[in-house]
Protein backbone atom coordinates (compact mmCIF):
# COMPACT_ATOMS: atom_id res chain seq x y z
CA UNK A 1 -52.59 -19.77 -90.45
CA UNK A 2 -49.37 -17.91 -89.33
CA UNK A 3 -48.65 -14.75 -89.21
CA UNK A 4 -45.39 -12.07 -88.55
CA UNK A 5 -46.04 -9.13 -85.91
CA UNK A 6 -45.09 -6.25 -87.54
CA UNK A 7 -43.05 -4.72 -84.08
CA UNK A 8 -41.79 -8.31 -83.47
CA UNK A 9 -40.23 -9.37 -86.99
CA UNK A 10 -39.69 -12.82 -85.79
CA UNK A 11 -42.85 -13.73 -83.93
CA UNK A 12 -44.67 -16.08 -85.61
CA UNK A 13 -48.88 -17.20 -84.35
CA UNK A 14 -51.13 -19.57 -85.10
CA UNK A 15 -54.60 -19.19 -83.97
CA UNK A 16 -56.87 -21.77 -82.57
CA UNK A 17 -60.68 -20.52 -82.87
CA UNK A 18 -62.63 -22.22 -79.95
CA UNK A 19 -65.38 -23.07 -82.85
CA UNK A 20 -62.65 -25.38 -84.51
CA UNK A 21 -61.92 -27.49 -81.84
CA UNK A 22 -63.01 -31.29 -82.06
CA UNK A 23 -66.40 -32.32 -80.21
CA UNK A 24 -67.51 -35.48 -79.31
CA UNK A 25 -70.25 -36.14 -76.77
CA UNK A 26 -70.88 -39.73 -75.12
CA UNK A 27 -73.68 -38.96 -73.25
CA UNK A 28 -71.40 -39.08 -69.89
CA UNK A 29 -68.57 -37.55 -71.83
CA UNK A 30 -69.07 -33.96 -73.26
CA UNK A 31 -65.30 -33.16 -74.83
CA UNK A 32 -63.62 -30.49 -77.30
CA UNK A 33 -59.81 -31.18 -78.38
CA UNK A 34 -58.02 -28.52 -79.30
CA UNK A 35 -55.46 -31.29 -81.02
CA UNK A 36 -55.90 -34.52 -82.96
CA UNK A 37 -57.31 -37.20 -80.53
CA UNK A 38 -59.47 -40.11 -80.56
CA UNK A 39 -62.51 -40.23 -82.71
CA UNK A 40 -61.56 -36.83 -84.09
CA UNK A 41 -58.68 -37.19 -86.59
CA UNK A 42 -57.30 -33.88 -87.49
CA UNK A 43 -53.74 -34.47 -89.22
CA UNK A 44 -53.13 -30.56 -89.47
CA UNK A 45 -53.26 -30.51 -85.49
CA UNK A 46 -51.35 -32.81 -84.22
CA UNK A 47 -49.01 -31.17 -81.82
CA UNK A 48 -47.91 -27.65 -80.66
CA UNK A 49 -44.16 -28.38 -80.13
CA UNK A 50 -44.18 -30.38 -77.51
CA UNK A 51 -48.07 -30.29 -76.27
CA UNK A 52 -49.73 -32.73 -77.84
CA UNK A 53 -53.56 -33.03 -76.49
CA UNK A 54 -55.59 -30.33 -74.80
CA UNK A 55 -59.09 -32.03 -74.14
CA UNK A 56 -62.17 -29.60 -72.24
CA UNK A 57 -63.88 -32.29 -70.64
CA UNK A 58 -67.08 -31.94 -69.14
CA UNK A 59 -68.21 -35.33 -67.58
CA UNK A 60 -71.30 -36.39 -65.76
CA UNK A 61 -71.90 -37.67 -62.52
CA UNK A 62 -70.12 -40.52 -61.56
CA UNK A 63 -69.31 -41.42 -64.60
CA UNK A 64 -65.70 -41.58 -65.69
CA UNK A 65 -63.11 -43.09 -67.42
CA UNK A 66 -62.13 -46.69 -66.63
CA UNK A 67 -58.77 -48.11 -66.11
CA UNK A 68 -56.82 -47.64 -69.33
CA UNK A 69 -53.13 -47.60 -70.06
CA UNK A 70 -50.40 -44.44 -70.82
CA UNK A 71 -46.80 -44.87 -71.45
CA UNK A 72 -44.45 -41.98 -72.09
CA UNK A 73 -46.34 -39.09 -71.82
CA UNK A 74 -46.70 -36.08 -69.05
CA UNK A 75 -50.68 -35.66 -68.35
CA UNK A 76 -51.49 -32.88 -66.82
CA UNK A 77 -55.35 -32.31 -65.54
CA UNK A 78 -56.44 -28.83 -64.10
CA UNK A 79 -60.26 -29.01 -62.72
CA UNK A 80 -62.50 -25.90 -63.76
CA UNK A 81 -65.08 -26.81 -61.62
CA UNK A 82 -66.20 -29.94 -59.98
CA UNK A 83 -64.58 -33.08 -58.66
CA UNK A 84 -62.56 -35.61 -59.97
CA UNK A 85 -61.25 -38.53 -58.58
CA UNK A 86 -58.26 -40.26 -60.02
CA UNK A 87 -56.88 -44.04 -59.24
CA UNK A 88 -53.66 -45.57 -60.37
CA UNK A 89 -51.01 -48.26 -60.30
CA UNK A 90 -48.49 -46.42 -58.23
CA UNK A 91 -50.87 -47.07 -55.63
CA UNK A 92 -52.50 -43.19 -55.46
CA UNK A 93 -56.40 -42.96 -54.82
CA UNK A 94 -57.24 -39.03 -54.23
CA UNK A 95 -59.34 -36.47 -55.55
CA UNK A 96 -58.49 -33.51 -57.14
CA UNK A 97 -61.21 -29.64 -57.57
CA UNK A 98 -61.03 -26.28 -58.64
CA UNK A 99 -57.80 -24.79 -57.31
CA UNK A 100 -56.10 -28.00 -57.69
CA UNK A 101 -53.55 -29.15 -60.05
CA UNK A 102 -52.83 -32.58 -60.66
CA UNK A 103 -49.88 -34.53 -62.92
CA UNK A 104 -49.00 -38.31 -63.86
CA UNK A 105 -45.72 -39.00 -65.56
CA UNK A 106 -47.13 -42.27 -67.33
CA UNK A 107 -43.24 -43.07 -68.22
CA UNK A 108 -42.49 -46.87 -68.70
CA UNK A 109 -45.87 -47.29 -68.11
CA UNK A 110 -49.20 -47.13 -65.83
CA UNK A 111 -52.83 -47.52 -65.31
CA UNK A 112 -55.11 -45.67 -64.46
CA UNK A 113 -58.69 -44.45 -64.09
CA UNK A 114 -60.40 -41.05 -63.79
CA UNK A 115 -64.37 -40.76 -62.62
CA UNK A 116 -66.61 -37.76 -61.60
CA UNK A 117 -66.39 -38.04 -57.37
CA UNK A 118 -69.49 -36.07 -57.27
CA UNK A 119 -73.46 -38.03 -57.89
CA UNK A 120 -75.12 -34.76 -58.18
CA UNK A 121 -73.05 -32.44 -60.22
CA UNK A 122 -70.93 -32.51 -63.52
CA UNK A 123 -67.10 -31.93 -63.33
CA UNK A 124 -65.07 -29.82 -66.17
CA UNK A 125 -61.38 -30.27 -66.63
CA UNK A 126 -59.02 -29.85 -68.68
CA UNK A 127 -56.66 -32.70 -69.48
CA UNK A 128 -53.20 -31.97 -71.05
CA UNK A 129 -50.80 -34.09 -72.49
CA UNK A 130 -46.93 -33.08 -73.19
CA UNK A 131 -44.10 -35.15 -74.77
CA UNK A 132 -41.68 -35.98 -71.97
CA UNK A 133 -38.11 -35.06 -72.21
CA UNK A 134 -36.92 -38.37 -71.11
CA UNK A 135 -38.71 -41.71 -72.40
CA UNK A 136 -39.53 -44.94 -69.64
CA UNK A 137 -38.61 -42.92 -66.19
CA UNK A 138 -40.21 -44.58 -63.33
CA UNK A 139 -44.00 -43.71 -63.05
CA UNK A 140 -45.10 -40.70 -60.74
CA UNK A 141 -47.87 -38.76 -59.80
CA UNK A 142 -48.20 -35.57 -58.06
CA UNK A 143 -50.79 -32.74 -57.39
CA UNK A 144 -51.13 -29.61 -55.14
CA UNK A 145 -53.37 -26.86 -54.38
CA UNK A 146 -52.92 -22.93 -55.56
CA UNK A 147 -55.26 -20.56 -54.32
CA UNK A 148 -56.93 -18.34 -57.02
CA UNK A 149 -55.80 -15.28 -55.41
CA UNK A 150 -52.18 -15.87 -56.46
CA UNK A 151 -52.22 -15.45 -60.05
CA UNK A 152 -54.45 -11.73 -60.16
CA UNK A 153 -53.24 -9.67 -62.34
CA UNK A 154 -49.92 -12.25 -62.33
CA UNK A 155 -48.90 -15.77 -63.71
CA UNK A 156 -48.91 -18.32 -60.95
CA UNK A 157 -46.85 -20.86 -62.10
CA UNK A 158 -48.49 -24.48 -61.64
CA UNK A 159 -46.29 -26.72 -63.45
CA UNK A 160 -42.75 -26.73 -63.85
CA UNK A 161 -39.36 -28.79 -63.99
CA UNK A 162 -37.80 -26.14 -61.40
CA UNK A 163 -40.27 -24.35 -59.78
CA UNK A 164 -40.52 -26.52 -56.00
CA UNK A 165 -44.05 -24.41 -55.69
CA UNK A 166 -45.20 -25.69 -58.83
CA UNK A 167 -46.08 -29.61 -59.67
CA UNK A 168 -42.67 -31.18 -61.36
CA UNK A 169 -42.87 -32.82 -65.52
CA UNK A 170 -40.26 -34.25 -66.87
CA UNK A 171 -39.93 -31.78 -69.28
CA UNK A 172 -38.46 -27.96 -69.91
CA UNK A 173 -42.26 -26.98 -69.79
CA UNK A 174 -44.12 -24.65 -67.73
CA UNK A 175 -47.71 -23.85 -67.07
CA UNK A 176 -48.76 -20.35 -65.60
CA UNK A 177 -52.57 -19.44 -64.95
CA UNK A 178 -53.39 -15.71 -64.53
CA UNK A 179 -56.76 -13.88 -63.82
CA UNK A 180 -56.06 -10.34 -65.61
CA UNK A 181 -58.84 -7.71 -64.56
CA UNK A 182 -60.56 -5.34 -67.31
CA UNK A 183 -57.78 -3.05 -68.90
CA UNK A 184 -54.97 -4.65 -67.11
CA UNK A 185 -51.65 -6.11 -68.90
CA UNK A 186 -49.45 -8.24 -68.06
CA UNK A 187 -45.94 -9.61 -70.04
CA UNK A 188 -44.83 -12.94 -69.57
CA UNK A 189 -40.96 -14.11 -70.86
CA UNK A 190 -40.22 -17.59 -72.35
CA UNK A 191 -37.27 -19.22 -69.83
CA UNK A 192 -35.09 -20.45 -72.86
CA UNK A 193 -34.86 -20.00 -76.66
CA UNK A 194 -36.72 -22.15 -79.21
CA UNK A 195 -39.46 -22.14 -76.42
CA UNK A 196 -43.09 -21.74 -77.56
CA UNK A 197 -46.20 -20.66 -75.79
CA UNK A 198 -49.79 -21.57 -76.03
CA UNK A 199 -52.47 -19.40 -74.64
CA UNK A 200 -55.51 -20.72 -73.66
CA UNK A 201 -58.66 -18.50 -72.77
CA UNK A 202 -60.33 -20.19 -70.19
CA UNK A 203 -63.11 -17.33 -70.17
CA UNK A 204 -62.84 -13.58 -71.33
CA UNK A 205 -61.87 -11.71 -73.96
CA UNK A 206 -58.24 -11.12 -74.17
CA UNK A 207 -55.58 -9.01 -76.53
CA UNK A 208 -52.03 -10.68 -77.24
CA UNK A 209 -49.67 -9.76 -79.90
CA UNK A 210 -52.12 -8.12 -82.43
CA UNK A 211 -54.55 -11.19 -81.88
CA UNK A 212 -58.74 -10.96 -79.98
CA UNK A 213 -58.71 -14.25 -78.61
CA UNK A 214 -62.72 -14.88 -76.39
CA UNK A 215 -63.68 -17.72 -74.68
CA UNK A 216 -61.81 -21.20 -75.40
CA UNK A 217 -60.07 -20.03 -78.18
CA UNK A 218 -56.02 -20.37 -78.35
CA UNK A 219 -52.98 -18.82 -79.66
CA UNK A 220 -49.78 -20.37 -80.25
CA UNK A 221 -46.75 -18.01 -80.24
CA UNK A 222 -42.81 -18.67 -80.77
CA UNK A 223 -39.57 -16.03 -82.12
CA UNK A 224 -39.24 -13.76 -79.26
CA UNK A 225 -38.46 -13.79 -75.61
CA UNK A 226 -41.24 -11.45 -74.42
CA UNK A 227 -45.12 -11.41 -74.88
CA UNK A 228 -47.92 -9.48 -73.73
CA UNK A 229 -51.46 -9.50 -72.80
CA UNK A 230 -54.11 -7.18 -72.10
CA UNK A 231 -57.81 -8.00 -70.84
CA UNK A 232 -60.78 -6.47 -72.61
CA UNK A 233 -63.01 -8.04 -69.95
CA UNK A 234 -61.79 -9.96 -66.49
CA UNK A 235 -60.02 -12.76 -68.15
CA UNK A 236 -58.77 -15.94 -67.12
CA UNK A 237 -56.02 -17.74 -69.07
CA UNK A 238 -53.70 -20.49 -69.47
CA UNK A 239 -50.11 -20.20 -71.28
CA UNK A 240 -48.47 -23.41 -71.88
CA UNK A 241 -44.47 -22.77 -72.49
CA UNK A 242 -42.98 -25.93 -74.43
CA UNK A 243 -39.65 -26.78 -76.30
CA UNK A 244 -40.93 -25.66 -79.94
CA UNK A 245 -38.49 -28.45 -80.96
């Protein structure tokens, strides 16, 4: 459903209730997509602009994904908690945790494989996927660390195609994580017009634009340059800025 903010004429939302998203459970695979993937067809959630799968995987230990192909996409994987280790055909073998942030440009093409790095405990993730900006580049893969202090009661940018703090994509999309304590706000301003935002609630309760948003659920925003949020509770949140178009 969208909507029009009242004090923002050309804002429009669409809201993404955590208790819509797609689940499918393997036994070593516990997922929810917030878009259209796999074994959960959902035609009227396909995309938001550019951001095409947000999976919340939860898998067991070591167990994992085997080596499977990508090609033209920017994947993005941000651990919640846990360990995962990641192997691929550029020749990387590392292992990514909480406070790490980890991208593949699959671009003409590449392999790889993703398993749980710990035997005793489960790892959580969540694994992103954005349209690239330009189609077969050379295959890449990058990841760095960003301490949790950095984003309280700010956005620490994580992802970016200009940011030399943040992991690079090959696209004019940026992902900021903030931890916003009880009663605080906090604005955050698109970089360029027809640009989009997605806010994900990674846990919390959270007030944006006229719209509760609690644990897991999203909000996809686009028509101004300027949004804000204020935390009910100590809330930590994702916002996803993509080319709407």
């Amino acid at each position: 459903m969208e909507t029009t903010n009242p004090n923002k004429t050309n804002v429009q939302k669409k809201f993404y209730p955590a208790t819509e998203r797609g689940h499918v459970n393997f036994g070593w695979l516990d997922s929810h997509h917030s878009f259209s993937f796999g074994h959960w067809y959902h035609p009227e959630k396909t995309n938001f602009g550019a951001l095409r799968v947000l999976n919340d995987d939860i898998v067991e230990p070591s167990m994992g994904f085997g080596t499977h192909p990508h090609q033209n996409m920017e994947i993005v994987s941000i651990p919640l908690f846990g360990e995962l280790a990641h192997k691929d055909s550029t020749g990387t073998n590392g292992i990514i945790k909480t406070g790490d942030v980890q991208i593949m440009s699959a671009g003409s093409g590449i392999q790889h494989s993703e398993f749980n790095h710990s035997s005793e405990k489960k790892v959580n993730f969540l694994q992103i996927w954005i349209l690239p900006k330009v189609a077969n580049i050379q295959p890449r893969y990058d990841q760095k660390s960003f301490h949790e202090a950095g984003r309280l009661n700010r956005f620490q940018t994580v992802v970016s195609p200009i940011d030399e703090e943040a992991v690079w994509i090959n696209q004019d999309a940026y992902f900021s994580l903030a931890t916003l304590e009880p009663g605080k706000t906090l604005s955050y301003k698109v970089h360029a017009p027809n640009q989009g935002i997605y806010v994900f609630l990674i846990q919390g309760k959270l007030s944006t634009e006229g719209t509760i948003l609690e644990r897991r659920d999203a909000l996809g925003i686009w028509g101004a340059d300027e949004y804000s949020f204020q935390a009910e509770v100590k809330s930590e949140f994702l916002v996803i800025e993509i080319p709407m178009k």
